[in-house]
PDB file of N, CA and C in Angstrom:
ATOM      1  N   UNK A   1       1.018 -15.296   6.803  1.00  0.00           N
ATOM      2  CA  UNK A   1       1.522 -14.408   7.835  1.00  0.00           C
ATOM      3  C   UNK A   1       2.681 -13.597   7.283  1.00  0.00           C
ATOM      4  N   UNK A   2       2.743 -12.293   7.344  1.00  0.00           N
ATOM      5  CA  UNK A   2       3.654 -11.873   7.354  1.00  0.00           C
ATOM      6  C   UNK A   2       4.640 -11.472   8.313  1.00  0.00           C
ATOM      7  N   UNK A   3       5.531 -12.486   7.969  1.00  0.00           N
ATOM      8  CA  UNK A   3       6.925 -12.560   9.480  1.00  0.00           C
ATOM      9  C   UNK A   3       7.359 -11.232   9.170  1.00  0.00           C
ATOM     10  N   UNK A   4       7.663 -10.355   8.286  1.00  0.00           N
ATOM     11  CA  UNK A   4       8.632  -9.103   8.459  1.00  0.00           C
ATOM     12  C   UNK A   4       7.895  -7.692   9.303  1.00  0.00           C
ATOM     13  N   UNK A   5       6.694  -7.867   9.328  1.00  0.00           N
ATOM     14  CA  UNK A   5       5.744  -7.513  10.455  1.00  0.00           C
ATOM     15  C   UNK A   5       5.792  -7.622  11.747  1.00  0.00           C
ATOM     16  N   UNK A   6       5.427  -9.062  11.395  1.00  0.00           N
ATOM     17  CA  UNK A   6       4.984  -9.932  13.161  1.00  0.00           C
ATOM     18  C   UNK A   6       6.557  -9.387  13.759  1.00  0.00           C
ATOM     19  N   UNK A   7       7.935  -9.188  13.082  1.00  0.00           N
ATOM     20  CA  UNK A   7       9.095  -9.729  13.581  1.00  0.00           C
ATOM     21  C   UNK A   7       9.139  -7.901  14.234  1.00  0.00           C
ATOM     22  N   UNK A   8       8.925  -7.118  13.481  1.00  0.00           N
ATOM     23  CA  UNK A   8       9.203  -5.515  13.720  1.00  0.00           C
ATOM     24  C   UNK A   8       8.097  -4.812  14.549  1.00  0.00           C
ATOM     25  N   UNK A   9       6.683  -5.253  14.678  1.00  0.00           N
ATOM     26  CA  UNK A   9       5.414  -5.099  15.332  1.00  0.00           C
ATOM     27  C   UNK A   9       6.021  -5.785  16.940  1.00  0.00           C
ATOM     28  N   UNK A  10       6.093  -6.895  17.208  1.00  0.00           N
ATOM     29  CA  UNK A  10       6.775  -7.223  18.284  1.00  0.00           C
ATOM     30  C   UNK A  10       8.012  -6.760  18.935  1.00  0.00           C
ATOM     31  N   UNK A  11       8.999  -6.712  18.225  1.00  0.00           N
ATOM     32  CA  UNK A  11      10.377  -5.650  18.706  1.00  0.00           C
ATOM     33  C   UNK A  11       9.695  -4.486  18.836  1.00  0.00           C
ATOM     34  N   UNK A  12       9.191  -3.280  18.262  1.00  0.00           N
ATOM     35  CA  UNK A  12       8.677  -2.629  18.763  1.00  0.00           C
ATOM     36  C   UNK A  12       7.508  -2.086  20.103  1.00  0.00           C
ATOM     37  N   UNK A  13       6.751  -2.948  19.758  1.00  0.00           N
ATOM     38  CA  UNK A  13       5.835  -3.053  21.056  1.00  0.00           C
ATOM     39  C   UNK A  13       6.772  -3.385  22.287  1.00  0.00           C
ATOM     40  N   UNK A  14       8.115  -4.410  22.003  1.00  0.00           N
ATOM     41  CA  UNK A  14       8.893  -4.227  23.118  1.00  0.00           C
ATOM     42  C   UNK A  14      10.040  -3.272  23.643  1.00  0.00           C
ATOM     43  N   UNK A  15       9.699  -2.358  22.787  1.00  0.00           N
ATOM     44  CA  UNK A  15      10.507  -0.960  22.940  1.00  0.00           C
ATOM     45  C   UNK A  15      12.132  -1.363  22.501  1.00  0.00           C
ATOM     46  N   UNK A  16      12.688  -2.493  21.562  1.00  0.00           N
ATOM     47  CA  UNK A  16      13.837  -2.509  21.337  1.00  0.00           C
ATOM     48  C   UNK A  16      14.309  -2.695  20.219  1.00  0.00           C
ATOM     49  N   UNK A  17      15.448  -1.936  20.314  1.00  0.00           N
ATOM     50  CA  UNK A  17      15.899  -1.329  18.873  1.00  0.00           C
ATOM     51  C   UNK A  17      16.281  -2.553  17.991  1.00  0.00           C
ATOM     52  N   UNK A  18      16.407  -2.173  16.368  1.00  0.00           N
ATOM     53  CA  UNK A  18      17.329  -3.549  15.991  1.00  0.00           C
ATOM     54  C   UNK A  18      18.774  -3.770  16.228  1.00  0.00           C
ATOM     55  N   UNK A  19      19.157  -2.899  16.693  1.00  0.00           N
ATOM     56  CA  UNK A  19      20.386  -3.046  17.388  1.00  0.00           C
ATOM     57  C   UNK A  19      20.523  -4.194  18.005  1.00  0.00           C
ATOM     58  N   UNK A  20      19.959  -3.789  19.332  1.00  0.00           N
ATOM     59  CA  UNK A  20      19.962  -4.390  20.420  1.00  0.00           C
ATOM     60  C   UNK A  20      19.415  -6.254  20.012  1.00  0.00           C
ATOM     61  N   UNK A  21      18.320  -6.385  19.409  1.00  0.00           N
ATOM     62  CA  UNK A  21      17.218  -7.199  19.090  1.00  0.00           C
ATOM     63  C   UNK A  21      18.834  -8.031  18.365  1.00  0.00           C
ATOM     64  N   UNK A  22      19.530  -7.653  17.418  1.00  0.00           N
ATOM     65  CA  UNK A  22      20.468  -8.365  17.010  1.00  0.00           C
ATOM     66  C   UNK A  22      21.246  -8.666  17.713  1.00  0.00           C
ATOM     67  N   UNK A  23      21.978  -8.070  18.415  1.00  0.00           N
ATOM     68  CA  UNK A  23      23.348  -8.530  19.019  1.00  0.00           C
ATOM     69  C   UNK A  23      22.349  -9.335  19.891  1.00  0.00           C
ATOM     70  N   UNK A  24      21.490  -9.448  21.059  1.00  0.00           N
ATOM     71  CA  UNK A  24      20.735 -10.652  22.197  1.00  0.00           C
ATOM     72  C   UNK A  24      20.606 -11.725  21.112  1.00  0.00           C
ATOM     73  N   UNK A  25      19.746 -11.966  20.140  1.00  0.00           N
ATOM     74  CA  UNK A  25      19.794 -12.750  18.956  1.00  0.00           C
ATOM     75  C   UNK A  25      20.581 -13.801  18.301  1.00  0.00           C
ATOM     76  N   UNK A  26      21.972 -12.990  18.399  1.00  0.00           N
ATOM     77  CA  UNK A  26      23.180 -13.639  17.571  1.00  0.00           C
ATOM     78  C   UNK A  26      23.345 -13.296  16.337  1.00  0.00           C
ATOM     79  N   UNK A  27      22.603 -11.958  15.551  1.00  0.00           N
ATOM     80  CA  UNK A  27      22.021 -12.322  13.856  1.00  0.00           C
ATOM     81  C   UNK A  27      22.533 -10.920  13.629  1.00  0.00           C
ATOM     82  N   UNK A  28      23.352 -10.346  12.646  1.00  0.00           N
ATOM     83  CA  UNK A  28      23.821  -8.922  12.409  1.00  0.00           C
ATOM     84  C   UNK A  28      22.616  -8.202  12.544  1.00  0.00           C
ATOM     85  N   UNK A  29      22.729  -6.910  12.777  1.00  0.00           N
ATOM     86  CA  UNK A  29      21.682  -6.226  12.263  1.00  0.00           C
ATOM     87  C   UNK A  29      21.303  -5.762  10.969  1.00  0.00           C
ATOM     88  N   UNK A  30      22.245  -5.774   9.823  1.00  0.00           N
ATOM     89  CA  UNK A  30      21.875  -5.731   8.973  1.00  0.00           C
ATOM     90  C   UNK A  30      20.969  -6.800   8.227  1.00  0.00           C
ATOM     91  N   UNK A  31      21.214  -8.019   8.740  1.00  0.00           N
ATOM     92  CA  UNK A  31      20.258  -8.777   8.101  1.00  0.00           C
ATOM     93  C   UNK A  31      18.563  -8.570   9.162  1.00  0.00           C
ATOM     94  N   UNK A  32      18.364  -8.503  10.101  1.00  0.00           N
ATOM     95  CA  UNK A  32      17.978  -8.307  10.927  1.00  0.00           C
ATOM     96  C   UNK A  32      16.822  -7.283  10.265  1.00  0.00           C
ATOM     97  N   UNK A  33      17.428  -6.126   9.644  1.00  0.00           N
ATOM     98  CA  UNK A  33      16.770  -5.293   8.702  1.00  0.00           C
ATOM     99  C   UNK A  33      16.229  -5.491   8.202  1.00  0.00           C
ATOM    100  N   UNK A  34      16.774  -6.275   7.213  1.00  0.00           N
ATOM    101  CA  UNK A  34      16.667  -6.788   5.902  1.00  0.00           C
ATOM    102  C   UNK A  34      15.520  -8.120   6.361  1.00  0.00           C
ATOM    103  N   UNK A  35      15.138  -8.153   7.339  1.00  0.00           N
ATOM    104  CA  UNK A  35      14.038  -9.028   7.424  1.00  0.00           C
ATOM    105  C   UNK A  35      12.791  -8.364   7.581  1.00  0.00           C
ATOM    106  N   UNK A  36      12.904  -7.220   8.573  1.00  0.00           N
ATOM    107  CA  UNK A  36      11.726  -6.533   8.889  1.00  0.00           C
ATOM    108  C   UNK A  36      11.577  -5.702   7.695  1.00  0.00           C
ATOM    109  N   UNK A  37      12.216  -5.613   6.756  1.00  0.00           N
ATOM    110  CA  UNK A  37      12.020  -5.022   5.535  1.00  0.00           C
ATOM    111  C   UNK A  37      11.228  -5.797   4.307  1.00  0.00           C
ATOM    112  N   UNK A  38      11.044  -7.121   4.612  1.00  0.00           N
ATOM    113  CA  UNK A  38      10.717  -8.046   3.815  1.00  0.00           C
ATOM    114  C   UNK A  38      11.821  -8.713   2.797  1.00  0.00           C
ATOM    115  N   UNK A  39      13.102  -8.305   2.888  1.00  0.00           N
ATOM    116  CA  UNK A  39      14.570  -8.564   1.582  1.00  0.00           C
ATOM    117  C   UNK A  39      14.719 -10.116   1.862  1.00  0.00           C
ATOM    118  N   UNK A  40      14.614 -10.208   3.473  1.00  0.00           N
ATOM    119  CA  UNK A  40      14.870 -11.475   3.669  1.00  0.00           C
ATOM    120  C   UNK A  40      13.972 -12.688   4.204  1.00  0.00           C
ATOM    121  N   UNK A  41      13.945 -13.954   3.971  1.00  0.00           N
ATOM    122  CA  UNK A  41      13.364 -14.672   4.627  1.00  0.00           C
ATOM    123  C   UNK A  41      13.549 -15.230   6.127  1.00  0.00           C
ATOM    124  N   UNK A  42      13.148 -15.429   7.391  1.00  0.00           N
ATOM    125  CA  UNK A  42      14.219 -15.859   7.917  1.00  0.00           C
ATOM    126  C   UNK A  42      14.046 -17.622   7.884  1.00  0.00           C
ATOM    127  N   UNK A  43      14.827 -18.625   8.363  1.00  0.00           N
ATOM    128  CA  UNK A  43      14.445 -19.655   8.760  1.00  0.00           C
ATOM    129  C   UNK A  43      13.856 -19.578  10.164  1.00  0.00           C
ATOM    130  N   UNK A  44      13.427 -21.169  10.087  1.00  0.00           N
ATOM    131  CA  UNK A  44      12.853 -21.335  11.765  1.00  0.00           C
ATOM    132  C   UNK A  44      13.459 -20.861  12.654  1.00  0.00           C
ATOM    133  N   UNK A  45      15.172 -21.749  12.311  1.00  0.00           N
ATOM    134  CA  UNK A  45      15.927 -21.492  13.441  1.00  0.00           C
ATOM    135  C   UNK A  45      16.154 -19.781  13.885  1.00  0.00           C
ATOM    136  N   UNK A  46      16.340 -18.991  12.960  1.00  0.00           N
ATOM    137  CA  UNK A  46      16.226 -17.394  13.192  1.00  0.00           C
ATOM    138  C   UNK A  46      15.008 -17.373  13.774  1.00  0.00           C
ATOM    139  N   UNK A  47      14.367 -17.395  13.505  1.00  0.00           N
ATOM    140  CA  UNK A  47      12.914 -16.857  14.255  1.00  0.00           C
ATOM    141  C   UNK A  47      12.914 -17.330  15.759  1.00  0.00           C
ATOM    142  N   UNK A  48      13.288 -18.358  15.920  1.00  0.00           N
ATOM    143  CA  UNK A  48      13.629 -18.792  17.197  1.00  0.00           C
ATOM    144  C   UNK A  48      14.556 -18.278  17.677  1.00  0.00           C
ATOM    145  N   UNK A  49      15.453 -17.650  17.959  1.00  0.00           N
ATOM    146  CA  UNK A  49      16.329 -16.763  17.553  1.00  0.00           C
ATOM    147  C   UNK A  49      16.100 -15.688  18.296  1.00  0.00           C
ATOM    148  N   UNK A  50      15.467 -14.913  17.485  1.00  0.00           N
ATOM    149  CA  UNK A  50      14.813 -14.003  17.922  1.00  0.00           C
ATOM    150  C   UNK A  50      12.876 -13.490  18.905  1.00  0.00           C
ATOM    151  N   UNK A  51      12.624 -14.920  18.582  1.00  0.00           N
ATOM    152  CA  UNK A  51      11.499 -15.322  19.815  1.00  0.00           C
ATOM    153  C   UNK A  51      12.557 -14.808  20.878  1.00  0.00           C
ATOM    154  N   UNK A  52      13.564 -16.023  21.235  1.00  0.00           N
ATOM    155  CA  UNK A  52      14.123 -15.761  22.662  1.00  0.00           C
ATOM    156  C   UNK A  52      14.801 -14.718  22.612  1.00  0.00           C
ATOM    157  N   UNK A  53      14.965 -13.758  21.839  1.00  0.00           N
ATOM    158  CA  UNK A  53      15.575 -12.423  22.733  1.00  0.00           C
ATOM    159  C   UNK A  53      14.353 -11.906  22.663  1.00  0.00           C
ATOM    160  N   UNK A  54      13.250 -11.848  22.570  1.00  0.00           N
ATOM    161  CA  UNK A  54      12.362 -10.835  22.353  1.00  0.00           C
ATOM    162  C   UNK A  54      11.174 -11.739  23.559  1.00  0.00           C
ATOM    163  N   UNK A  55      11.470 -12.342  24.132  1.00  0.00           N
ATOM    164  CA  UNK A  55      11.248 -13.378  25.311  1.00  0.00           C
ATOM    165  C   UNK A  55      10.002 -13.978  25.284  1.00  0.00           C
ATOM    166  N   UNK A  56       9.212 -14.864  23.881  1.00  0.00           N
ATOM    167  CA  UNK A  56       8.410 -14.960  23.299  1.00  0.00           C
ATOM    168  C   UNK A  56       8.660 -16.366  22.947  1.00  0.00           C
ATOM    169  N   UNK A  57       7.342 -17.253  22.754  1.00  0.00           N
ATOM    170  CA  UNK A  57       7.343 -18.459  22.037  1.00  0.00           C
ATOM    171  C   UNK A  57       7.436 -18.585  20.810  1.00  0.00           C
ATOM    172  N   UNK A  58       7.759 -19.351  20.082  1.00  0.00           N
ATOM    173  CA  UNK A  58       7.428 -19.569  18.430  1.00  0.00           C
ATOM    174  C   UNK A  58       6.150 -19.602  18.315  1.00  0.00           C
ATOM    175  N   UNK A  59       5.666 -20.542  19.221  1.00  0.00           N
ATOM    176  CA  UNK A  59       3.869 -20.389  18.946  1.00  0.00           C
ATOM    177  C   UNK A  59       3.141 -19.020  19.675  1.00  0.00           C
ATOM    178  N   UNK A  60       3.579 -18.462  20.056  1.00  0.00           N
ATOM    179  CA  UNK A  60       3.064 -17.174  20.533  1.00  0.00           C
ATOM    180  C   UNK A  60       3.376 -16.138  19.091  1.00  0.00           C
ATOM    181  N   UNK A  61       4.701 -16.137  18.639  1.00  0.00           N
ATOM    182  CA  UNK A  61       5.036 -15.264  17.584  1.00  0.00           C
ATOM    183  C   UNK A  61       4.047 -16.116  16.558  1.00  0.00           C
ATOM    184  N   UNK A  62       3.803 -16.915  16.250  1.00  0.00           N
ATOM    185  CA  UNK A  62       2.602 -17.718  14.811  1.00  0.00           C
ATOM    186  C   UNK A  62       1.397 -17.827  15.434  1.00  0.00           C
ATOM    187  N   UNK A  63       1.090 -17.223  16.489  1.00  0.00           N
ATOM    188  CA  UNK A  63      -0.593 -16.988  16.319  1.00  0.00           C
ATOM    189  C   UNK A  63      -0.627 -15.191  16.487  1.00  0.00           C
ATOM    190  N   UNK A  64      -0.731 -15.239  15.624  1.00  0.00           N
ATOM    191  CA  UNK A  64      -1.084 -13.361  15.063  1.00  0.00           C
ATOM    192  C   UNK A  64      -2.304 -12.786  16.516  1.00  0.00           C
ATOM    193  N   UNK A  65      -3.010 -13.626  16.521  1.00  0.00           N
ATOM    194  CA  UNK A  65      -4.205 -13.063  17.735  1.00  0.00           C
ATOM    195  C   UNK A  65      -4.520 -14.216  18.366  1.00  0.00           C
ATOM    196  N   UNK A  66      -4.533 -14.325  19.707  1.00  0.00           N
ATOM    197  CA  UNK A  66      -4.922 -15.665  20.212  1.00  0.00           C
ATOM    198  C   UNK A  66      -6.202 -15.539  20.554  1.00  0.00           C
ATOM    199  N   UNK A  67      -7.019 -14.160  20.087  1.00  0.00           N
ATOM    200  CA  UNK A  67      -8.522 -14.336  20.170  1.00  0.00           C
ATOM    201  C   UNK A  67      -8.894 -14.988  18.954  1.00  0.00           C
ATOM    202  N   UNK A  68      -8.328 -14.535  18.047  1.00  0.00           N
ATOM    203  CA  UNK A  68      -8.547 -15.776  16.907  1.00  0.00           C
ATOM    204  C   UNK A  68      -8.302 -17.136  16.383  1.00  0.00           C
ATOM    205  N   UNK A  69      -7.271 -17.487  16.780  1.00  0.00           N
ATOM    206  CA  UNK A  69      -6.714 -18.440  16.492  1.00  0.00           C
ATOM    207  C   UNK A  69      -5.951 -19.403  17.571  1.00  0.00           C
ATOM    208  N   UNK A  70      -6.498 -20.165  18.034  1.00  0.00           N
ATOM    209  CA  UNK A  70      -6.711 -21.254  19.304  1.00  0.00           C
ATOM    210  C   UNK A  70      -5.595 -22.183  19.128  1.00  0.00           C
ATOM    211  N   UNK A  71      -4.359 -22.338  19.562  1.00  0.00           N
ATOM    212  CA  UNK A  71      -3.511 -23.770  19.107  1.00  0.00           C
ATOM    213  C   UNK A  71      -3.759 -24.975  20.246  1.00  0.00           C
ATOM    214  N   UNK A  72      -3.653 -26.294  19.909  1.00  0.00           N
ATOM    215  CA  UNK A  72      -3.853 -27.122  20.842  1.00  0.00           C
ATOM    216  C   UNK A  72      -2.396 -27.341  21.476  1.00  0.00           C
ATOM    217  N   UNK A  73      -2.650 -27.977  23.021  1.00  0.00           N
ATOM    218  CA  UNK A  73      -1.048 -27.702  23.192  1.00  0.00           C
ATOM    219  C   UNK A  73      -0.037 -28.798  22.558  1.00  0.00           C
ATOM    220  N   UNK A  74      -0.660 -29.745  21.726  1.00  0.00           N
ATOM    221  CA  UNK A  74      -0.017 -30.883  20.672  1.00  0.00           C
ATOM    222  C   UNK A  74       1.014 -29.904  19.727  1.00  0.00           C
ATOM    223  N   UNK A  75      -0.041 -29.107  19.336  1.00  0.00           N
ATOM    224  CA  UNK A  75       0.908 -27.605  18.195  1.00  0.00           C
ATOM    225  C   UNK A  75       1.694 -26.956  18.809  1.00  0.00           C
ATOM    226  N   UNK A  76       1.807 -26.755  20.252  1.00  0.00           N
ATOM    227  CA  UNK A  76       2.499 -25.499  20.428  1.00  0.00           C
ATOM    228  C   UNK A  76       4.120 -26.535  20.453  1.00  0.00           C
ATOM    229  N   UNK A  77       3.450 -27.594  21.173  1.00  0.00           N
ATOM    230  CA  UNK A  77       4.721 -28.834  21.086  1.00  0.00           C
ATOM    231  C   UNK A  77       5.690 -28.952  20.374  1.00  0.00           C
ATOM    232  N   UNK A  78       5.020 -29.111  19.322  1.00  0.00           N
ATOM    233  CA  UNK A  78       5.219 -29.779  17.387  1.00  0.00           C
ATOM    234  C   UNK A  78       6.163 -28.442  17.054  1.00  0.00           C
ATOM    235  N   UNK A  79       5.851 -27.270  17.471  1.00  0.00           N
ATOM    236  CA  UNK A  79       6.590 -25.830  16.944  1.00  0.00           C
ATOM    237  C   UNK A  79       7.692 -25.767  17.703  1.00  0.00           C
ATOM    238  N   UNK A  80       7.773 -26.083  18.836  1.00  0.00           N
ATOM    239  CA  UNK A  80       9.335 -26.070  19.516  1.00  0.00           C
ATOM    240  C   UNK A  80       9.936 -27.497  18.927  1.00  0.00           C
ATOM    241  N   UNK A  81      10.058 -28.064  18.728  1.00  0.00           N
ATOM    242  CA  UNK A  81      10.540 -29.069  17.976  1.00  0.00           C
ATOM    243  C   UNK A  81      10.807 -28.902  16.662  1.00  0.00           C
ATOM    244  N   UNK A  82       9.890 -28.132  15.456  1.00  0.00           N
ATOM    245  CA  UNK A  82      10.503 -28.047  14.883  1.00  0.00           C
ATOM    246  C   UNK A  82      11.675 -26.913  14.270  1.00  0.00           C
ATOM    247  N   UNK A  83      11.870 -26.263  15.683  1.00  0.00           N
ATOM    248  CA  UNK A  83      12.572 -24.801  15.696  1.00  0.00           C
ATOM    249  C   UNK A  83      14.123 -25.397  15.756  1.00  0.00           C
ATOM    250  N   UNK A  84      14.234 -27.029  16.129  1.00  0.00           N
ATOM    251  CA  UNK A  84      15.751 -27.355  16.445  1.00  0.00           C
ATOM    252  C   UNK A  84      16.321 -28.414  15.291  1.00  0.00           C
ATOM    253  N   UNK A  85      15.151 -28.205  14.044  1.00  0.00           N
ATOM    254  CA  UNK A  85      15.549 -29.100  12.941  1.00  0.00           C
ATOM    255  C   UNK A  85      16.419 -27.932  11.717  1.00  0.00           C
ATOM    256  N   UNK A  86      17.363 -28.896  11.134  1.00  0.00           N
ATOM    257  CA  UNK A  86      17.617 -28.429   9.971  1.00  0.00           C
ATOM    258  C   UNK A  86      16.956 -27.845   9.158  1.00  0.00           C
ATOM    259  N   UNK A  87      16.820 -27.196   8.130  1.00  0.00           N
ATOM    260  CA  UNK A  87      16.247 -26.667   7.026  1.00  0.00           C
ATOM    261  C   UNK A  87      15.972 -27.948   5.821  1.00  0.00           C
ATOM    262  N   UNK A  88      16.957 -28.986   5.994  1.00  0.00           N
ATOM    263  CA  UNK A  88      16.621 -29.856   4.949  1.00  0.00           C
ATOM    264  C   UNK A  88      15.126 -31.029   5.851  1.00  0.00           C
ATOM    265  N   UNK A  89      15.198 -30.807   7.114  1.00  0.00           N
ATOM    266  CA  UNK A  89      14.737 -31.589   7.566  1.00  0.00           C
ATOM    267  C   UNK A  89      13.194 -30.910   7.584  1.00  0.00           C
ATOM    268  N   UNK A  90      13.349 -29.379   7.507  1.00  0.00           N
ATOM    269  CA  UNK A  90      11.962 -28.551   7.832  1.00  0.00           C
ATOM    270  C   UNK A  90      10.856 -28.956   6.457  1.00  0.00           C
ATOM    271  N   UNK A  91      12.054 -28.874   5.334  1.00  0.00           N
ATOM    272  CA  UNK A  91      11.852 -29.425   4.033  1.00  0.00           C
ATOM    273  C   UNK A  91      10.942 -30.490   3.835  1.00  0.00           C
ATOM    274  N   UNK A  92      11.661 -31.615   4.325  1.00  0.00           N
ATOM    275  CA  UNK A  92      11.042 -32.982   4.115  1.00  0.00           C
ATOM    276  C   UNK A  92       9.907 -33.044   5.339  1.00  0.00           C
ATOM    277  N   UNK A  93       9.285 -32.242   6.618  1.00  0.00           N
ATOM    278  CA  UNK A  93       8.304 -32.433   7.425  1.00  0.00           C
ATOM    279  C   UNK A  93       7.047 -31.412   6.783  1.00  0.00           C
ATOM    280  N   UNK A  94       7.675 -30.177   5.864  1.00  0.00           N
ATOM    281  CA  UNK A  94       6.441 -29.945   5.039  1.00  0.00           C
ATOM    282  C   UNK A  94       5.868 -30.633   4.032  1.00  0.00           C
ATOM    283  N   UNK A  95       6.701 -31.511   2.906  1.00  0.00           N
ATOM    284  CA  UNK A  95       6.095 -32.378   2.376  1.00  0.00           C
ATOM    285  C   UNK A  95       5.086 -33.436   2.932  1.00  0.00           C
ATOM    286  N   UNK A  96       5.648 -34.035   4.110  1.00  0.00           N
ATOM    287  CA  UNK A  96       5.033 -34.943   5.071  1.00  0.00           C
ATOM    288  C   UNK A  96       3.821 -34.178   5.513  1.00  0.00           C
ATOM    289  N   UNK A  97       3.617 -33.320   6.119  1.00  0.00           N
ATOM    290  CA  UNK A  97       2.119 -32.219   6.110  1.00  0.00           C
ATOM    291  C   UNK A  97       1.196 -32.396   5.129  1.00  0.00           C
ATOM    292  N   UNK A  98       1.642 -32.027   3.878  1.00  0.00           N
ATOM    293  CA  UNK A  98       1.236 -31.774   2.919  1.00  0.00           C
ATOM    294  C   UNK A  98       0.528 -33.319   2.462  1.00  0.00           C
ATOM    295  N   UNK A  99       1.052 -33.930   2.421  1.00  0.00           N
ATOM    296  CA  UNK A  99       0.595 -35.380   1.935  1.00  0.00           C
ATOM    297  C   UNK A  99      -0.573 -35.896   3.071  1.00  0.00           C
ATOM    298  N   UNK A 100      -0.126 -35.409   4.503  1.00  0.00           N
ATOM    299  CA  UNK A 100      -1.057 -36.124   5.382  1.00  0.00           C
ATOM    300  C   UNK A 100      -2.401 -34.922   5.237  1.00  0.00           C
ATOM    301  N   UNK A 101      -2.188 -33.619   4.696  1.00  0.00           N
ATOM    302  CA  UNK A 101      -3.400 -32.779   4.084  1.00  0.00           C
ATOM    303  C   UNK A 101      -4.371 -33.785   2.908  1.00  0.00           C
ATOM    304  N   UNK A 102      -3.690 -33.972   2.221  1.00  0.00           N
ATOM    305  CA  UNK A 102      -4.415 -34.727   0.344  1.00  0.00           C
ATOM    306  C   UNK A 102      -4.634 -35.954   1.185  1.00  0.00           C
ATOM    307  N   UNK A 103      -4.698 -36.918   2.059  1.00  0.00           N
ATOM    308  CA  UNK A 103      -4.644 -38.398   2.844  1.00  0.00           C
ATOM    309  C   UNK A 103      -6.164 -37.877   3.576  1.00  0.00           C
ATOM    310  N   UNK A 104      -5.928 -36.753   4.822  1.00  0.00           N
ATOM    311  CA  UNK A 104      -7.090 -36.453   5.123  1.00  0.00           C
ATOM    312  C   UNK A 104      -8.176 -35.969   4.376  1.00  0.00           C
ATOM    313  N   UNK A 105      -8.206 -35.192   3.299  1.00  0.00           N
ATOM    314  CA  UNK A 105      -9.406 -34.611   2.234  1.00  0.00           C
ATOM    315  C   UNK A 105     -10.006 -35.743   1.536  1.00  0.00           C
ATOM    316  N   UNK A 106      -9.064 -37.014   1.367  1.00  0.00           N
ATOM    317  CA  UNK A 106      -9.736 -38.101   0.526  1.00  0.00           C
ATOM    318  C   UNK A 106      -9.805 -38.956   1.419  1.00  0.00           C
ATOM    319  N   UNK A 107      -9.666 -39.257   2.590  1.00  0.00           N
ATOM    320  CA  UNK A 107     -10.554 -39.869   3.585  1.00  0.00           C
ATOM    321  C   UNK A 107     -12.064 -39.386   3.735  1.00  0.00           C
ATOM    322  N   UNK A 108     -11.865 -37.916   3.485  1.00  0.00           N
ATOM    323  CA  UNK A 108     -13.272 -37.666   4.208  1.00  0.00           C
ATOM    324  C   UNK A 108     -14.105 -37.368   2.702  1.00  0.00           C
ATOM    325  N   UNK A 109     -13.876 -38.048   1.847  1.00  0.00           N
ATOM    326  CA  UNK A 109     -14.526 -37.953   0.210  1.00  0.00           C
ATOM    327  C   UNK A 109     -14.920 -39.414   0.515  1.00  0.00           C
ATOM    328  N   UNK A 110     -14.205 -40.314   1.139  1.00  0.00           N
ATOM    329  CA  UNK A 110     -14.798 -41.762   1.386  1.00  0.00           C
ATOM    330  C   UNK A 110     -15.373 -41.746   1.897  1.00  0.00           C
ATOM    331  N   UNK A 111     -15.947 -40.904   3.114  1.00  0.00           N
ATOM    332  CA  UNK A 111     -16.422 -41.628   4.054  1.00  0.00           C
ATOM    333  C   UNK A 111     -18.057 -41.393   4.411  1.00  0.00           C
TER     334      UNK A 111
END
């Protein structure tokens, strides 16, 4: 996905400037820029951030089309939760993903 899109495609469609989109936010506008520009990454917690000024879910902003892409409401769960973790903690729950990915692929090589 590209967040510096999804983040400037949405502010726009909601008719508001990055001005504005920053100061409701909490986040300068220069970095703010510098995201919809691609310079920057944001974290979760930014994106959440800016979900709620832009009056939007995290799981609404990470499904690009909800004709395509179906979340169960276990996921939409799991995404507000992990919008209020640290970065070291976002860290160590992608590894944990990742391992329960390689756990499920060689379950189903057993089975």
């Amino acid at each position: 996905m590209d967040i510096a899109k999804r983040v400037k495609t949405i502010r726009e469609s909601k008719g508001i400037s990055v001005y504005k989109l920053a100061k409701t936010s909490g986040i300068s506008s220069t970095y703010l820029y510098e995201v919809e520009m691609g310079k920057k990454q944001p974290t979760v917690e930014i994106i959440s951030r800016i979900c709620d000024a832009l009056d939007i879910s995290l799981a609404d902003f990470f499904a690009e089309s909800k004709e395509n892409i179906e979340l169960r409401p276990t996921t939409y769960k799991l995404i507000e939760k992990i919008a209020t973790l640290s970065e070291e903690s976002i860290k160590y729950l992608e590894e944990q993903a990742d391992l329960l990915k390689i756990k499920e692929s060689l379950k189903g090589k057993n089975d």
